[in-house]
N, C-alpha and C. Protein backbone atom coordinates (compact mmCIF):
# COMPACT_ATOMS: atom_id res chain seq x y z
N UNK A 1 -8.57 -7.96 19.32
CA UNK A 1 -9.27 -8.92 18.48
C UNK A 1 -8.25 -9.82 17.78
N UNK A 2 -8.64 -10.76 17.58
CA UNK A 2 -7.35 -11.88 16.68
C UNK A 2 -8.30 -12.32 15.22
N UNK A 3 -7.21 -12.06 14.38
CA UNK A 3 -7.65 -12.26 13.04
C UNK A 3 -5.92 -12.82 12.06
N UNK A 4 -6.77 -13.23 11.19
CA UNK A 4 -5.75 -14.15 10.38
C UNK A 4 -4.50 -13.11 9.61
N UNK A 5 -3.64 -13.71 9.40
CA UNK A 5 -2.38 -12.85 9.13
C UNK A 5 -1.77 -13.22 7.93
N UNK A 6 -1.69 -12.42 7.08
CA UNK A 6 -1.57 -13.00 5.69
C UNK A 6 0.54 -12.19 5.43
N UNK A 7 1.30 -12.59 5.41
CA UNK A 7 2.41 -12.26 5.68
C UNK A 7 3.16 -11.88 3.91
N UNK A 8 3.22 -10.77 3.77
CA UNK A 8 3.47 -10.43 2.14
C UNK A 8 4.55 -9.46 1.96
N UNK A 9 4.99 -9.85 0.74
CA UNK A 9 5.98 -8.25 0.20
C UNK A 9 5.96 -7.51 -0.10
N UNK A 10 4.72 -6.63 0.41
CA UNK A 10 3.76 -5.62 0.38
C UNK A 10 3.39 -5.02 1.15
N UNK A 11 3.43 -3.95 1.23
CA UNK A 11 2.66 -2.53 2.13
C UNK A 11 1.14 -2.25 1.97
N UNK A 12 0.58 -2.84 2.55
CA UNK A 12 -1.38 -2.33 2.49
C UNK A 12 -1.58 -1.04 2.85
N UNK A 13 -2.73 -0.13 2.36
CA UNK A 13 -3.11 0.97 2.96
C UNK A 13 -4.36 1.06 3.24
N UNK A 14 -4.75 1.74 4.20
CA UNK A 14 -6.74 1.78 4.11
C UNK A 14 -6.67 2.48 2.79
N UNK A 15 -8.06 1.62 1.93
CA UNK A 15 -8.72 2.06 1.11
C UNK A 15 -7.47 1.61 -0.07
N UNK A 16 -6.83 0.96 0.02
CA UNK A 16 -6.16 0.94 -1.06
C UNK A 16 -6.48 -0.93 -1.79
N UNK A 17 -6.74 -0.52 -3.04
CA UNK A 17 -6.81 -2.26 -3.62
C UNK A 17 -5.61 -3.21 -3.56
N UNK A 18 -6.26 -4.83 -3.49
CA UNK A 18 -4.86 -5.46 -3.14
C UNK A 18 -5.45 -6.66 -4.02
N UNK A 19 -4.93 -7.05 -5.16
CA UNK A 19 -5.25 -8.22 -5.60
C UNK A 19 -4.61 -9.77 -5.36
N UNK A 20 -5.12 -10.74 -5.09
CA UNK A 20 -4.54 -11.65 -4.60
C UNK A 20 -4.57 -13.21 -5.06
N UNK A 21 -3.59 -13.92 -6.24
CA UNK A 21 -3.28 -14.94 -6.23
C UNK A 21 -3.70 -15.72 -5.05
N UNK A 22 -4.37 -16.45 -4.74
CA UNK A 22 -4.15 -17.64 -3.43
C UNK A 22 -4.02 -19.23 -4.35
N UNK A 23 -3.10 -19.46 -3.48
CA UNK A 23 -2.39 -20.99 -4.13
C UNK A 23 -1.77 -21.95 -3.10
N UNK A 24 -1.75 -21.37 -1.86
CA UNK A 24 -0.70 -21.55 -0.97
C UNK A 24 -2.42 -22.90 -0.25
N UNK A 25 -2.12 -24.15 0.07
CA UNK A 25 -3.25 -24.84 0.79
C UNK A 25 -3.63 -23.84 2.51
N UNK A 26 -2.58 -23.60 2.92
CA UNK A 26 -2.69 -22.47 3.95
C UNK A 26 -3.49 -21.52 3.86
N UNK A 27 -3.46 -20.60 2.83
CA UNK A 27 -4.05 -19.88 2.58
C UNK A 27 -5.18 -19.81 1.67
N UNK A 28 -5.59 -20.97 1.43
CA UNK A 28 -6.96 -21.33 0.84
C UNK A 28 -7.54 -21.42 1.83
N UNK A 29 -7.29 -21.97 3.26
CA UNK A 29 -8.07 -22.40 4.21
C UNK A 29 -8.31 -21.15 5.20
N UNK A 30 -7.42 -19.89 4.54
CA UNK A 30 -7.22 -18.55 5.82
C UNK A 30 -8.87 -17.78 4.64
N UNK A 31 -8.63 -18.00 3.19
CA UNK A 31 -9.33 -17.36 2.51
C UNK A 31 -11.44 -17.77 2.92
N UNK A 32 -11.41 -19.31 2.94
CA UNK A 32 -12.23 -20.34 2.99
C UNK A 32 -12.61 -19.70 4.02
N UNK A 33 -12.14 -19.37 5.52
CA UNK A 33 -12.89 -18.94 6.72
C UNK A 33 -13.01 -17.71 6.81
N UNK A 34 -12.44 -16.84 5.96
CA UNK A 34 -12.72 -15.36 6.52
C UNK A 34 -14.34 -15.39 5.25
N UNK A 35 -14.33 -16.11 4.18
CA UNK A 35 -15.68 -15.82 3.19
C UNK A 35 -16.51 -16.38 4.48
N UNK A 36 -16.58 -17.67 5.11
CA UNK A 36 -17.56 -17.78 5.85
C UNK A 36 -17.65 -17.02 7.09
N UNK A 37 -16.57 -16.53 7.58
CA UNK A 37 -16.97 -16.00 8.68
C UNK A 37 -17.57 -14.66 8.59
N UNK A 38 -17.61 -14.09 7.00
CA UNK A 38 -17.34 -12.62 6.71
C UNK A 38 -16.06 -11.93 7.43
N UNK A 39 -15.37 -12.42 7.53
CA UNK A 39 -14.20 -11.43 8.08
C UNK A 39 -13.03 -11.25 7.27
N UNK A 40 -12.31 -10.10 7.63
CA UNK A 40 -11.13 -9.85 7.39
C UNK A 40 -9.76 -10.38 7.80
N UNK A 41 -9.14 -10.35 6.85
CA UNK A 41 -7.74 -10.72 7.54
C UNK A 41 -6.67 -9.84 7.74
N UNK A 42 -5.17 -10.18 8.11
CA UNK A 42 -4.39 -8.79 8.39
C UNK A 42 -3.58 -9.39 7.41
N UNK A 43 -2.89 -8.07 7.04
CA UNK A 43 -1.74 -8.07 5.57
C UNK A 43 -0.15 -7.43 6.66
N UNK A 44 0.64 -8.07 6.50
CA UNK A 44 1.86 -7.85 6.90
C UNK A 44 3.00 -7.87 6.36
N UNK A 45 3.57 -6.93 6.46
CA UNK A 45 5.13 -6.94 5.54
C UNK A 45 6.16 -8.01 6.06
N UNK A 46 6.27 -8.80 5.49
CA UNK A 46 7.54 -9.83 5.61
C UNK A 46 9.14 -9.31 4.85
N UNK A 47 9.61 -9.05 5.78
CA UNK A 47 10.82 -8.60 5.30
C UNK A 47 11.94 -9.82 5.91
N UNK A 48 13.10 -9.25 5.57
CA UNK A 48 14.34 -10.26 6.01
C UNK A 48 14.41 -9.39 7.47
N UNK A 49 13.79 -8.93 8.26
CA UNK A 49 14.31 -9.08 9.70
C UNK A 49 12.61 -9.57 10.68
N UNK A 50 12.09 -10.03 9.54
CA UNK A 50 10.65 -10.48 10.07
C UNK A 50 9.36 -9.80 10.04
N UNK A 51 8.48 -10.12 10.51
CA UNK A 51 7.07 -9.25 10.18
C UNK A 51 7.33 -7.80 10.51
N UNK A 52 6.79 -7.07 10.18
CA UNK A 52 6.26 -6.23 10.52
C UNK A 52 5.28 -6.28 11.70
N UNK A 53 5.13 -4.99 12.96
CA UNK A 53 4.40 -5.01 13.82
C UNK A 53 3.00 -4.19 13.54
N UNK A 54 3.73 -3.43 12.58
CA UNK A 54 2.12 -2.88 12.10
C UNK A 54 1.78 -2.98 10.57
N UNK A 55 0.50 -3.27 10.02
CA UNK A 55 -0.09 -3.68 9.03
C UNK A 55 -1.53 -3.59 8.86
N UNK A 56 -2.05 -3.78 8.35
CA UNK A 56 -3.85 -3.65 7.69
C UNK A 56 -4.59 -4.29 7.49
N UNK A 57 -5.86 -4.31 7.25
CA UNK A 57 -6.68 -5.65 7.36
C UNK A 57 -6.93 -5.13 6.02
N UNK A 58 -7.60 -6.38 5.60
CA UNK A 58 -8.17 -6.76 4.11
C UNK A 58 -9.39 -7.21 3.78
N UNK A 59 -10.32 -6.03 3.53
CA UNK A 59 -11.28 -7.05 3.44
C UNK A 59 -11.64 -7.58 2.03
N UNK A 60 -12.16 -9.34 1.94
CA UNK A 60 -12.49 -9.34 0.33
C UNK A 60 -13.30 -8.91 -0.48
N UNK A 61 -13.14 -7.89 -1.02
CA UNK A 61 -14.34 -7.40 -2.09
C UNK A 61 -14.70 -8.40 -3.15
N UNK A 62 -13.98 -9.16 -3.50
CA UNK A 62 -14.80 -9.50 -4.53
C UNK A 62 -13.50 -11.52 -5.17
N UNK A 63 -14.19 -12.34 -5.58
CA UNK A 63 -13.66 -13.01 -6.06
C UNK A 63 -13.55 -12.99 -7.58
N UNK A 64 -12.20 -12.80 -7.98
CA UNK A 64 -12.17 -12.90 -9.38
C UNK A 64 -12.30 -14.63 -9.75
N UNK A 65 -11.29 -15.17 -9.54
CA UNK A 65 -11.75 -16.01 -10.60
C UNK A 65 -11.12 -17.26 -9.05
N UNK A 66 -12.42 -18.91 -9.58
CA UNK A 66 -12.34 -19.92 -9.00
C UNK A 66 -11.62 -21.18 -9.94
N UNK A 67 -10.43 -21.77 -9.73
CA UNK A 67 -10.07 -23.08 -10.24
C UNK A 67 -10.46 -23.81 -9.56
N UNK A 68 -9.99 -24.76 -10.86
CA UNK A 68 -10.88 -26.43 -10.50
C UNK A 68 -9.72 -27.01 -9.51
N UNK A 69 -8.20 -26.85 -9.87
CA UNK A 69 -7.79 -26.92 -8.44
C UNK A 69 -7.52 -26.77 -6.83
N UNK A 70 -8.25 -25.63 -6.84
CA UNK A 70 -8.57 -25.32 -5.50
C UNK A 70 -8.29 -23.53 -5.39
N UNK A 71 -6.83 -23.04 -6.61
CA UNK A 71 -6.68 -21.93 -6.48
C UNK A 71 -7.46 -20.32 -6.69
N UNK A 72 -7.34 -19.60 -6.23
CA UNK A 72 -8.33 -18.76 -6.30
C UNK A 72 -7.76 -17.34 -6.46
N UNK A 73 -8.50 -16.79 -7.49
CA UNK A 73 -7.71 -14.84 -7.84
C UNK A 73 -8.35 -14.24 -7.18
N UNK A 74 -8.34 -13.21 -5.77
CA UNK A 74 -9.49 -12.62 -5.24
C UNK A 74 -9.13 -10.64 -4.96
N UNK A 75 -9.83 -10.15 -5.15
CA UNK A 75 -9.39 -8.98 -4.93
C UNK A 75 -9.86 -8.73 -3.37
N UNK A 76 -8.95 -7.53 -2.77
CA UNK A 76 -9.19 -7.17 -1.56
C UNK A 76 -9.37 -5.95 -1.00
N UNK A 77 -9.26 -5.23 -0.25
CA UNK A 77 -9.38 -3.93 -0.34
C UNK A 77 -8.37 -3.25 1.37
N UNK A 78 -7.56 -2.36 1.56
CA UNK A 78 -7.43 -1.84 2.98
C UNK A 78 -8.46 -1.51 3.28
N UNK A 79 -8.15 -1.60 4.54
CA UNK A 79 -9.55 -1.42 5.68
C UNK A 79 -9.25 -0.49 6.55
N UNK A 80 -8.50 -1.30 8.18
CA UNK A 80 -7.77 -0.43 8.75
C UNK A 80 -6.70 -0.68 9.41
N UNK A 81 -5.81 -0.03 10.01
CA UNK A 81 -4.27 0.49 10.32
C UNK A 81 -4.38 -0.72 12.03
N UNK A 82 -3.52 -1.81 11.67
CA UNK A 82 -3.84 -2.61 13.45
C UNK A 82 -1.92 -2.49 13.71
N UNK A 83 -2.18 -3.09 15.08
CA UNK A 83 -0.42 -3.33 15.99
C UNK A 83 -0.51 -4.66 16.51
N UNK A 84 0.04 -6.07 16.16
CA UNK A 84 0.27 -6.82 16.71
C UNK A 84 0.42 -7.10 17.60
N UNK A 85 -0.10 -7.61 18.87
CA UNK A 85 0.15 -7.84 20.10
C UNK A 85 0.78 -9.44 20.86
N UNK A 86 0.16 -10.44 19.85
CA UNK A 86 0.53 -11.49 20.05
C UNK A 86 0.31 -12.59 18.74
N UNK A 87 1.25 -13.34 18.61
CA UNK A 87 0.83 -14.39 17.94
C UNK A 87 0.65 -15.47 17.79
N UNK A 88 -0.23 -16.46 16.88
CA UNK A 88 -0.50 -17.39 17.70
C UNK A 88 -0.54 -18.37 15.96
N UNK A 89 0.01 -19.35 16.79
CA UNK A 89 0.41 -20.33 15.09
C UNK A 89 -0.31 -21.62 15.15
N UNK A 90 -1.48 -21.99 15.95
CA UNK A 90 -2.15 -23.22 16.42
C UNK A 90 -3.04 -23.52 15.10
N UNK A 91 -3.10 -22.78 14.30
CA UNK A 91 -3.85 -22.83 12.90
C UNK A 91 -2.61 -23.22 11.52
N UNK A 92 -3.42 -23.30 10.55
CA UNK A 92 -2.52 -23.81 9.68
C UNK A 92 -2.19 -22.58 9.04
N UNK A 93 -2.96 -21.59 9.08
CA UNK A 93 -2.31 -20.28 9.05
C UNK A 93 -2.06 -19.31 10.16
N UNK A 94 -1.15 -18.21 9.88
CA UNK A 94 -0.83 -17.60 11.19
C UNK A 94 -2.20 -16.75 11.42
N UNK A 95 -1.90 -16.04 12.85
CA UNK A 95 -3.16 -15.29 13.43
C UNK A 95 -2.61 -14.58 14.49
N UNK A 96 -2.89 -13.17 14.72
CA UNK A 96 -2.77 -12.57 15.59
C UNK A 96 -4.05 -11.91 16.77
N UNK A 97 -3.60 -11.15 17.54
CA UNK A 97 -3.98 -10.77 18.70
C UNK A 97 -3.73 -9.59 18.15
N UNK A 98 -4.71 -8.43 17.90
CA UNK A 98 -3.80 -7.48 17.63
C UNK A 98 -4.81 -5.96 17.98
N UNK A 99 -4.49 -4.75 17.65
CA UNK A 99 -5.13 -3.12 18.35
C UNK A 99 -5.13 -2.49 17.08
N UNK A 100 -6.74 -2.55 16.55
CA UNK A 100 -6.46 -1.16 15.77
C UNK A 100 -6.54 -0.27 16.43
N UNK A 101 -6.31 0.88 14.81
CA UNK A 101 -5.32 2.32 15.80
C UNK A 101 -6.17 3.11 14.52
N UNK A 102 -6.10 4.34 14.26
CA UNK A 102 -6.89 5.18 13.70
C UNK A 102 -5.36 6.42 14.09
N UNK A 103 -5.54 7.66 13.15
CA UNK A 103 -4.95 9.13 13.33
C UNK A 103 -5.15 9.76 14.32
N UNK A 104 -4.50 9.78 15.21
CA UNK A 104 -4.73 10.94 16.37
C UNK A 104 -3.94 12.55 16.06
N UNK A 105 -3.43 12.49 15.17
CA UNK A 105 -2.59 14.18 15.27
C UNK A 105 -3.48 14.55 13.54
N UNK A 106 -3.52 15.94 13.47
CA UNK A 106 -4.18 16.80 12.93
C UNK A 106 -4.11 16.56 11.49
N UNK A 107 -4.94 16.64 10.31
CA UNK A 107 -4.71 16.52 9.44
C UNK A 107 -4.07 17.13 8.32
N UNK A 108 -3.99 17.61 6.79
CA UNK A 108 -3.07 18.10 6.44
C UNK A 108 -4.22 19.09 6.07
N UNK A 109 -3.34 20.33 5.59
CA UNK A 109 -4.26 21.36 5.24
C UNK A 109 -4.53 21.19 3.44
N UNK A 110 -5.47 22.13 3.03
CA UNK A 110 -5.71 21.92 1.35
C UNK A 110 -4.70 22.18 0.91
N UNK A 111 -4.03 23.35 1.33
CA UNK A 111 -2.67 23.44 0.26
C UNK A 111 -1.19 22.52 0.20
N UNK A 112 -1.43 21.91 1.69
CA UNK A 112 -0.71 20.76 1.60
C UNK A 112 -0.86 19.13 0.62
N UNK A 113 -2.03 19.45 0.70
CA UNK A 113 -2.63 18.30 -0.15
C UNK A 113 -2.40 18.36 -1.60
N UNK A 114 -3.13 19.31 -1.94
CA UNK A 114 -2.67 19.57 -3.46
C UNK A 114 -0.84 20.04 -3.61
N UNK A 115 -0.31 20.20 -3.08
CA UNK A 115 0.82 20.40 -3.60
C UNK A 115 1.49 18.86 -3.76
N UNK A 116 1.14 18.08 -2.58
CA UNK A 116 1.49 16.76 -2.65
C UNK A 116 0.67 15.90 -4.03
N UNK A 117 -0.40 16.19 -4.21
CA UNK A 117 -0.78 15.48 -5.33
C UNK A 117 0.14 15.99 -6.68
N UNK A 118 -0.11 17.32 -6.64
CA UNK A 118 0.96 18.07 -7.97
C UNK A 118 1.91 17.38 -8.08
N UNK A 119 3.30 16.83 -6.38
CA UNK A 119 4.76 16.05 -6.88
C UNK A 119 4.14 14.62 -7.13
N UNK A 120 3.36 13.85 -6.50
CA UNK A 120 2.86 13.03 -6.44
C UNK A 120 2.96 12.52 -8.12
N UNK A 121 2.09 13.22 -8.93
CA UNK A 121 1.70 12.99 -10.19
C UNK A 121 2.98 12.96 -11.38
N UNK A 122 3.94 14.95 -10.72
CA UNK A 122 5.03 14.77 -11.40
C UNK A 122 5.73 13.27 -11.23
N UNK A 123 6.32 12.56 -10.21
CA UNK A 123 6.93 11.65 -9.50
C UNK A 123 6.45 10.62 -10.87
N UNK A 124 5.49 10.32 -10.91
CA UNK A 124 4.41 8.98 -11.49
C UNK A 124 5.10 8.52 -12.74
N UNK A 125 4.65 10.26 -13.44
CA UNK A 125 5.19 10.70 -14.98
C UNK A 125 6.34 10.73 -15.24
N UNK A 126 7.29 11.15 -14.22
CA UNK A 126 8.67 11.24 -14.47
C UNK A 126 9.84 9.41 -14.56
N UNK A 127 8.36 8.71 -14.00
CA UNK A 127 9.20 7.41 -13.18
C UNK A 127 8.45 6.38 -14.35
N UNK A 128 7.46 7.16 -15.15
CA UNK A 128 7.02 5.80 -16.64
C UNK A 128 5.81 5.34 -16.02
N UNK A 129 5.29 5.50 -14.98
CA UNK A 129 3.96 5.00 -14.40
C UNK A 129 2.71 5.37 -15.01
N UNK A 130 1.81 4.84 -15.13
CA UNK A 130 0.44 5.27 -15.82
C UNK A 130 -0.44 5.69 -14.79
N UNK A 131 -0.95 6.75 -14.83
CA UNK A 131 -1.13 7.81 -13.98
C UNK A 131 -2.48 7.72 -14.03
N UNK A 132 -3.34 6.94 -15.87
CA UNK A 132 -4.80 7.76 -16.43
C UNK A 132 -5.33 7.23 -15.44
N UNK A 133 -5.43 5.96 -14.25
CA UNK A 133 -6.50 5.67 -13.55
C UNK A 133 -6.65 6.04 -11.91
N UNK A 134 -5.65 6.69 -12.42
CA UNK A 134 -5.12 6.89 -10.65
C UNK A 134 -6.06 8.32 -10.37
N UNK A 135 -7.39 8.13 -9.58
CA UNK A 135 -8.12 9.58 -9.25
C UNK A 135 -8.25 9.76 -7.84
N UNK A 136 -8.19 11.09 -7.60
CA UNK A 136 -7.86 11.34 -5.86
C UNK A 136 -9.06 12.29 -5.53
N UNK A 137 -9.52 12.07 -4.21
CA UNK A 137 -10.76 13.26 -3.46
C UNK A 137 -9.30 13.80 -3.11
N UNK A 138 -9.80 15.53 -3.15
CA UNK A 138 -9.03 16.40 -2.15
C UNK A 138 -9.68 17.13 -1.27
N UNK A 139 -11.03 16.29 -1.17
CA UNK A 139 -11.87 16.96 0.14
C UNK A 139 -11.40 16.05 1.03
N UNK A 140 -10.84 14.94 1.36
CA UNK A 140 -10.52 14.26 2.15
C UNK A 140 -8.81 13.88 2.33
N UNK A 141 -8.39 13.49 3.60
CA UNK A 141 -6.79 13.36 3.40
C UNK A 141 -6.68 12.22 2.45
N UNK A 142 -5.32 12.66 1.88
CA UNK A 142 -4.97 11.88 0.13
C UNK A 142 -3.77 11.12 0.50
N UNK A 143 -3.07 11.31 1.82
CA UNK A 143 -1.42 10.81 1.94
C UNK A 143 -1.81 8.93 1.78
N UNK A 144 -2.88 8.12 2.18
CA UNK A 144 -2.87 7.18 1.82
C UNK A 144 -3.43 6.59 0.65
N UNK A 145 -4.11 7.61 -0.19
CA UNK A 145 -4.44 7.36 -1.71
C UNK A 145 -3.32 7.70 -2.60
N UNK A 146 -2.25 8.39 -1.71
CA UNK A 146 -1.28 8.31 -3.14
C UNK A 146 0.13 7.18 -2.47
N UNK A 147 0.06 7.12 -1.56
CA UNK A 147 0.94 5.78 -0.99
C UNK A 147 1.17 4.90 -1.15
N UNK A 148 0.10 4.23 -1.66
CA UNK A 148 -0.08 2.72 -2.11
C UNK A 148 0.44 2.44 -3.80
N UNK A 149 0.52 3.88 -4.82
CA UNK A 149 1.29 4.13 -6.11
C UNK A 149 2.49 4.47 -6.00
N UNK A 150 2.72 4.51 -4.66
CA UNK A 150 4.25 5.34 -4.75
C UNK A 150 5.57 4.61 -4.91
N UNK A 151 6.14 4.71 -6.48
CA UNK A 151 7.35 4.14 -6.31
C UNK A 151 8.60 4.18 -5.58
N UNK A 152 7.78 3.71 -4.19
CA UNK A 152 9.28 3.79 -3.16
C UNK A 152 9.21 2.60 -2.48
N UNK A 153 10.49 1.80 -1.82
CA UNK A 153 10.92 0.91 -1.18
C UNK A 153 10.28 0.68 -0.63
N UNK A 154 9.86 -0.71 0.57
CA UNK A 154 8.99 -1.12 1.46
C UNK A 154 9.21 -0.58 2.71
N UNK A 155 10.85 -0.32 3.30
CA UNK A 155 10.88 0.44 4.68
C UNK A 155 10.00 1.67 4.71
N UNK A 156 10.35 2.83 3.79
CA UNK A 156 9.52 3.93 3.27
C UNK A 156 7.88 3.65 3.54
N UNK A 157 7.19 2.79 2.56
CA UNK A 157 5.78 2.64 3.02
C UNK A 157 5.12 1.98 4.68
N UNK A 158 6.34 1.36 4.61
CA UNK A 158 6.05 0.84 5.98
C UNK A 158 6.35 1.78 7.22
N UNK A 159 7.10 2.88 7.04
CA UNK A 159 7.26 3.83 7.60
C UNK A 159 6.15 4.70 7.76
N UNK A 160 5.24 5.23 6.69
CA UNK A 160 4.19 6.21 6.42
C UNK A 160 3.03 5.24 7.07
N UNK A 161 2.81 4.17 7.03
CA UNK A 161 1.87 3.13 7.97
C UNK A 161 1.83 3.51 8.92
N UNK A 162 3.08 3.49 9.45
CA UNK A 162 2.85 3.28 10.86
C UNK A 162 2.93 4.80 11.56
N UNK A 163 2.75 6.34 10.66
CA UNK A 163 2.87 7.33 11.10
C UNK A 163 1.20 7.98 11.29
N UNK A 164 1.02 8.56 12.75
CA UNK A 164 -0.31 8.60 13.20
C UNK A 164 -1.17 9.94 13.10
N UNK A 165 -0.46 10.59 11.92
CA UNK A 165 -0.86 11.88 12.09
C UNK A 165 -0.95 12.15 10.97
N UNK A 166 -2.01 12.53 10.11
CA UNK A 166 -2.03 13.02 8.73
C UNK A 166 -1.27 13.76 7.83
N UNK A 167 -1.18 14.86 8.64
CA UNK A 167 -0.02 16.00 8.06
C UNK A 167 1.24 15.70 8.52
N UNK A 168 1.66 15.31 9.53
CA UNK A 168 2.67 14.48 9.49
C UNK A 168 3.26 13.38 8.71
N UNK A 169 2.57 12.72 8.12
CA UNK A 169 2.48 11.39 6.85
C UNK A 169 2.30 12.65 5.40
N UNK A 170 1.61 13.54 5.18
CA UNK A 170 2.05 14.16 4.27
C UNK A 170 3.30 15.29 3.90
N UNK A 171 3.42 15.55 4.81
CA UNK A 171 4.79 16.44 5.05
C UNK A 171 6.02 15.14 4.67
N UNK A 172 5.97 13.90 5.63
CA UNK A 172 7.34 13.31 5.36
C UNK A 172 6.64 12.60 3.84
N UNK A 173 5.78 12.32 2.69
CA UNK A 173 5.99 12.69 1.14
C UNK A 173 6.16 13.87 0.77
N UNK A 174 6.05 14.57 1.44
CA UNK A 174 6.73 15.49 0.36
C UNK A 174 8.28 16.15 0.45
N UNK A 175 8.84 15.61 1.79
CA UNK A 175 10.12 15.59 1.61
C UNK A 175 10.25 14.25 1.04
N UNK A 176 9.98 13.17 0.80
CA UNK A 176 10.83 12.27 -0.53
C UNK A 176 10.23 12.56 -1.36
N UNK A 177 9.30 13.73 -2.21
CA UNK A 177 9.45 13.69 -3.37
C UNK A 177 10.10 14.87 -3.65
N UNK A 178 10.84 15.56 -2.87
CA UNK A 178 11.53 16.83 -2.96
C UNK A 178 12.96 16.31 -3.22
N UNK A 179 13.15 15.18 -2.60
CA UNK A 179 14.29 14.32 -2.74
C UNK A 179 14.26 13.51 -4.10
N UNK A 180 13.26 12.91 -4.21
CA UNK A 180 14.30 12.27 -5.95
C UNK A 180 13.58 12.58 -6.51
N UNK A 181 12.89 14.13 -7.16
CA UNK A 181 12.36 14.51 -8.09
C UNK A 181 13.75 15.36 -8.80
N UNK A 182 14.42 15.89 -8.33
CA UNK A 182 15.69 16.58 -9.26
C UNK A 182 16.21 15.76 -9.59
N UNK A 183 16.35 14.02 -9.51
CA UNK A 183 17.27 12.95 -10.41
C UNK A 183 16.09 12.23 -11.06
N UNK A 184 14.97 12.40 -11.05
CA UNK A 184 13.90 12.03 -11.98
C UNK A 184 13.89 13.26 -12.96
N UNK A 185 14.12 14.38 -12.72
CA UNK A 185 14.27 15.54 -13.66
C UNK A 185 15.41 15.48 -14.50
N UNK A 186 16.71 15.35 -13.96
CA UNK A 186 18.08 15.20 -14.53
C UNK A 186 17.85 14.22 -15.49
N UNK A 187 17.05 13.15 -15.01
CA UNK A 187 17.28 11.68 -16.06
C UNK A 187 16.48 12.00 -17.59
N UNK A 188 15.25 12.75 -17.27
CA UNK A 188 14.26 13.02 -18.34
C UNK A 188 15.06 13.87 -19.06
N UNK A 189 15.87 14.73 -18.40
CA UNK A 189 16.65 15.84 -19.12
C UNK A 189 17.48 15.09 -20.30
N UNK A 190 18.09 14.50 -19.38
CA UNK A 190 19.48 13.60 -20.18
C UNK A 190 18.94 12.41 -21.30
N UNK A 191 17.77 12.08 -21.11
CA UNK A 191 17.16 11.24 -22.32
C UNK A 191 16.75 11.98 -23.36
N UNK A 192 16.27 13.34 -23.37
CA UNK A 192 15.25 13.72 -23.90
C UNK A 192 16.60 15.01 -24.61
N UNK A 193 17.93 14.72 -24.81
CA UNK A 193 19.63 15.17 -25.35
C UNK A 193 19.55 13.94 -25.89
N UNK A 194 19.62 12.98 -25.33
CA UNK A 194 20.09 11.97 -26.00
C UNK A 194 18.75 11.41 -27.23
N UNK A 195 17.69 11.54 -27.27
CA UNK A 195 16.88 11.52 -28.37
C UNK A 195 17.02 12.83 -29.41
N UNK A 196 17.12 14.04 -28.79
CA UNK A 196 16.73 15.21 -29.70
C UNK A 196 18.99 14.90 -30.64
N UNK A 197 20.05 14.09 -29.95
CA UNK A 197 20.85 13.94 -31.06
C UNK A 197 20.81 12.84 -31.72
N UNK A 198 19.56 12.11 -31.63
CA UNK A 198 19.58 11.32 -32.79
C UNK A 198 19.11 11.60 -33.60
N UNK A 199 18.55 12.49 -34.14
CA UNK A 199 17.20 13.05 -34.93
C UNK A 199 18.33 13.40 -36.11
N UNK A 200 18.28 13.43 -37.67
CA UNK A 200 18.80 13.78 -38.41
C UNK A 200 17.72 15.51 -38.69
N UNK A 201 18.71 16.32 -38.98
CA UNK A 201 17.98 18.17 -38.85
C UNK A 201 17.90 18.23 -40.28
């Protein structure tokens, strides 16, 4: 199927919210046809060695706010997980040719889940993040409800995207939060010396 390609410095996830500035005349006109067509568009990581081959569609939930200049605040939402196949630039915005894809390998088990939400949350708290709105099902897999909060780099998320197996995508979080949770621990340690000697006793 070919759908419009919205090229960002951002990692989309299904089901994850994406709010969106549009300002760009390009992308007033990518926004303008997907409201009429009802369709979605695809979200792609633009990095310095170029798009990304895999990325997410978006659909718009909802328009926040309309200017009198043309610009528009719109919120969006992940949808689902596609692979670029071709592209095609005959529009004033880009557009691809592209395959969604869905999980084919097994999902994670409950105790995998909740243990990942447990570092998940430590991670949040330890890193200054506000955690109060962030709520998770653990009847269902969580590796892309806690992905889209996760303070890690774009290779990293763009990595867990493009991984096709549930428990596989939760296993590799919880080896990076096994990884910089002892220097998120050390740091809280070492602040929390350095406040308790300022304190007059």
């Amino acid at each position: 199927m070919k759908i419009p390609l919205f090229p960002l410095d951002v990692v989309l996830f299904p089901g994850a919210p994406l709010p969106l500035h549009i300002f760009e005349e390009r992308y007033r006109d990518m926004v303008r046809d997907c409201l009429a067509r009802e369709m979605a568009f695809g979200v792609v990581c633009a990095g310095r060695e170029g798009l990304a081959v895999i990325g997410c569609t978006a659909r718009i939930a909802r328009i926040l706010n309309d200017y009198p200049d043309g610009r528009r605040d719109i919120l969006t939402e992940g949808i689902e997980r596609f692979e670029i196949q071709h592209l095609d630039d005959s529009l004033s915005y880009l557009q691809a040719d592209v395959r969604p894809f869905e999980d084919t390998g097994e999902e994670a088990s409950r105790a995998l889940r909740e243990e990942c939400i447990a570092l998940h949350f430590e991670v949040l708290e330890l890193a200054g993040a506000d955690v109060q709105h962030i709520g998770l099902d653990l009847n269902r897999p969580v590796s892309f409800q806690v992905a889209w909060s996760l303070p890690a780099d774009l290779s990293f998320k763009q990595e867990l995207l493009g991984i096709r197996s549930d428990r596989e995508r939760t296993e590799r979080l919880l080896q990076f939060y096994r990884l910089v949770l002892p220097k998120l621990r050390g740091g809280a340690q070492t602040r929390h010396r350095a406040e308790q000697n300022g304190h007059v006793m």
